[in-house]
C-alpha atoms as a PDB file:
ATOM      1  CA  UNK A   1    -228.334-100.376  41.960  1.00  0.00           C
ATOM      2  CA  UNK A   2    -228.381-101.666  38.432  1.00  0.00           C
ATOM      3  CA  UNK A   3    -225.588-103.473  36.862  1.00  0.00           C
ATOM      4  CA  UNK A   4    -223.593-101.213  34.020  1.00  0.00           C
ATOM      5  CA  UNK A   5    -220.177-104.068  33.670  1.00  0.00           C
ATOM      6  CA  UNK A   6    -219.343-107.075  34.625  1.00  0.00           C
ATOM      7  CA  UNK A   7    -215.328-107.449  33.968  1.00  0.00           C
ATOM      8  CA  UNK A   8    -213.247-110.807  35.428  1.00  0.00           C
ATOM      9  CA  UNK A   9    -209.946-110.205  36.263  1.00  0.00           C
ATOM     10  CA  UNK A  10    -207.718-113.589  36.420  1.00  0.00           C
ATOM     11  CA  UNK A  11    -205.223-114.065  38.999  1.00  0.00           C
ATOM     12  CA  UNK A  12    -203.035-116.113  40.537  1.00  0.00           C
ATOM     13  CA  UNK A  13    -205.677-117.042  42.479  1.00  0.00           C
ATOM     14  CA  UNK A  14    -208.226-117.233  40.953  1.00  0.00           C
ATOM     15  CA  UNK A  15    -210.641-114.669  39.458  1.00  0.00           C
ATOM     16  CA  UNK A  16    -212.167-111.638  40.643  1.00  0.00           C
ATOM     17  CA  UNK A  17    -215.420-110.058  39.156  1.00  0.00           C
ATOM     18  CA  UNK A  18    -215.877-106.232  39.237  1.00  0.00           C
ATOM     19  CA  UNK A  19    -219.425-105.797  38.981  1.00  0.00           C
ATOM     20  CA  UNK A  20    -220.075-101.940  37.986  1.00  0.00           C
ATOM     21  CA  UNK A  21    -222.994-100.635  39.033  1.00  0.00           C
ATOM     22  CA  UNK A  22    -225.106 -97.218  39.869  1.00  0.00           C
ATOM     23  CA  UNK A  23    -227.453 -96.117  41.032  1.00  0.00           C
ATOM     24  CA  UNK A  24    -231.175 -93.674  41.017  1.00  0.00           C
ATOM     25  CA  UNK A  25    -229.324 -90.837  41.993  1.00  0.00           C
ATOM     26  CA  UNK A  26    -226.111 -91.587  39.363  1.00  0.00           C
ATOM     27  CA  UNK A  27    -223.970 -92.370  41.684  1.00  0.00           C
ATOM     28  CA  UNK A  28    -221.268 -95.295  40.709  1.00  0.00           C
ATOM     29  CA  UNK A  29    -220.415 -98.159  43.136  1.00  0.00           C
ATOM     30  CA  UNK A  30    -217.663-100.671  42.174  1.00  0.00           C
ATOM     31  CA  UNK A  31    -217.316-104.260  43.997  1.00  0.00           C
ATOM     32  CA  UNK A  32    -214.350-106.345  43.486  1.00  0.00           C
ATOM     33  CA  UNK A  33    -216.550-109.833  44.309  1.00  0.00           C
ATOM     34  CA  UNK A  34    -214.668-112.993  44.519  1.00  0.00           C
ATOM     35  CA  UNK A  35    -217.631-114.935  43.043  1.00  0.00           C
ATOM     36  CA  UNK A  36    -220.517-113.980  40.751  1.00  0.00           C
ATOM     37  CA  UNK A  37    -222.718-113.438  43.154  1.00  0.00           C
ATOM     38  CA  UNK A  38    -224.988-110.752  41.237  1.00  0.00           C
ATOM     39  CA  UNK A  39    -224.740-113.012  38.051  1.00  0.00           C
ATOM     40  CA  UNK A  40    -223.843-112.194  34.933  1.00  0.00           C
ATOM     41  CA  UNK A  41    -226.620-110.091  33.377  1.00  0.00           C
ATOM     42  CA  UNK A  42    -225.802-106.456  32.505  1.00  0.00           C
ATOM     43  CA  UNK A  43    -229.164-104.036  33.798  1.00  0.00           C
ATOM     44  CA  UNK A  44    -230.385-106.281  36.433  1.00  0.00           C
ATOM     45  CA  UNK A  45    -231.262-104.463  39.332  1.00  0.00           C
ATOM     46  CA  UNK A  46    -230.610-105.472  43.241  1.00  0.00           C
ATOM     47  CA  UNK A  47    -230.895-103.787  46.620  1.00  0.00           C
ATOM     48  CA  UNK A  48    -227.494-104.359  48.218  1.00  0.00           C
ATOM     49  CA  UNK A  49    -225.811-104.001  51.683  1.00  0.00           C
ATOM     50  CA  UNK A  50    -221.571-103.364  52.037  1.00  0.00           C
ATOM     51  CA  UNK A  51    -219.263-101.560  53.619  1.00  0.00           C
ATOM     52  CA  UNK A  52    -217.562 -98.963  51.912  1.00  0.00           C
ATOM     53  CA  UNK A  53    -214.020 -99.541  51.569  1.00  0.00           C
ATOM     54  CA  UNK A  54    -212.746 -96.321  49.539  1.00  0.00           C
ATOM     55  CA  UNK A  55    -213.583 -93.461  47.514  1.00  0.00           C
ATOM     56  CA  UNK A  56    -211.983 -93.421  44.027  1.00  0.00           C
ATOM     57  CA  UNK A  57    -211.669 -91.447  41.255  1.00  0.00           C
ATOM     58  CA  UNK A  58    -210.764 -93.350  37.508  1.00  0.00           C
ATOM     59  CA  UNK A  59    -210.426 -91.235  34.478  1.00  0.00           C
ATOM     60  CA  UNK A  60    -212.588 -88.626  35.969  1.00  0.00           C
ATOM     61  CA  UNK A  61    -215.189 -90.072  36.899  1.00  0.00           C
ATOM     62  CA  UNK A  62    -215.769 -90.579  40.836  1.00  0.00           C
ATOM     63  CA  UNK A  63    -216.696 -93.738  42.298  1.00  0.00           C
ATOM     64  CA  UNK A  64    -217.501 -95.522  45.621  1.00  0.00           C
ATOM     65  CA  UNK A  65    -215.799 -98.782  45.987  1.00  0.00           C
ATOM     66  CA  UNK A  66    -217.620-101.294  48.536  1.00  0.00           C
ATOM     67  CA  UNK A  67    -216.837-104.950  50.319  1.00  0.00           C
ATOM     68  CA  UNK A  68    -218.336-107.579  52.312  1.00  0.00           C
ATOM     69  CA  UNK A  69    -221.904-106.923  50.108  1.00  0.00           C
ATOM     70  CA  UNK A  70    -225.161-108.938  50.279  1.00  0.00           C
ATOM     71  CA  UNK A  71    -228.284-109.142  48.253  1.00  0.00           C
ATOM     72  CA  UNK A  72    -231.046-107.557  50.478  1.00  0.00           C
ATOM     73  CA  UNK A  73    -233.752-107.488  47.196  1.00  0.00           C
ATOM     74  CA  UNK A  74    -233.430-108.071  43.536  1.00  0.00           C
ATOM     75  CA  UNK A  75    -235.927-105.709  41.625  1.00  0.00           C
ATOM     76  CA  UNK A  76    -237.398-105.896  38.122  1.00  0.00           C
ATOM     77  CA  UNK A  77    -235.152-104.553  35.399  1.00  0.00           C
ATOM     78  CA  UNK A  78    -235.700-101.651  34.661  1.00  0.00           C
ATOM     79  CA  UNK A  79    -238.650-100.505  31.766  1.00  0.00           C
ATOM     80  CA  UNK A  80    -240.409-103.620  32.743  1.00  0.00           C
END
């Protein structure tokens, strides 16, 4: 996937990070992280693992929204 957002939402609790990502084929995943695990730099690119917690659909446009995920790779960004 490659990262497209990085938005941190403050709580009560803390913060969360939604980390907006897609991927080759187009397809967009969301993760509500409770860190920053994927960092903070928009296009990097990473192999992850999750489990899919929903399908979702946000002005138009649908989505697949995953927990629980882990780095398995981090690639080059891409045009490098």
């Amino acid at each position: 996937v490659e990262i497209k957002a990085i938005k941190y939402i403050p709580s009560d609790y803390g913060s969360t990070t939604l980390y907006t990502m897609i991927t080759p084929e187009g397809n967009v995943i969301k993760w509500f992280a409770s860190n920053d695990t994927l960092g903070e730099e928009i296009g990097a690119r990473y192999v992850i693992r999750g489990t899919v917690k929903k399908h979702d659909v946000w002005e138009g446009i649908n989505s697949t929204v995953l927990t629980r995920c882990s780095i398995v790779d981090e690639l080059e960004p891409a045009g490098e």
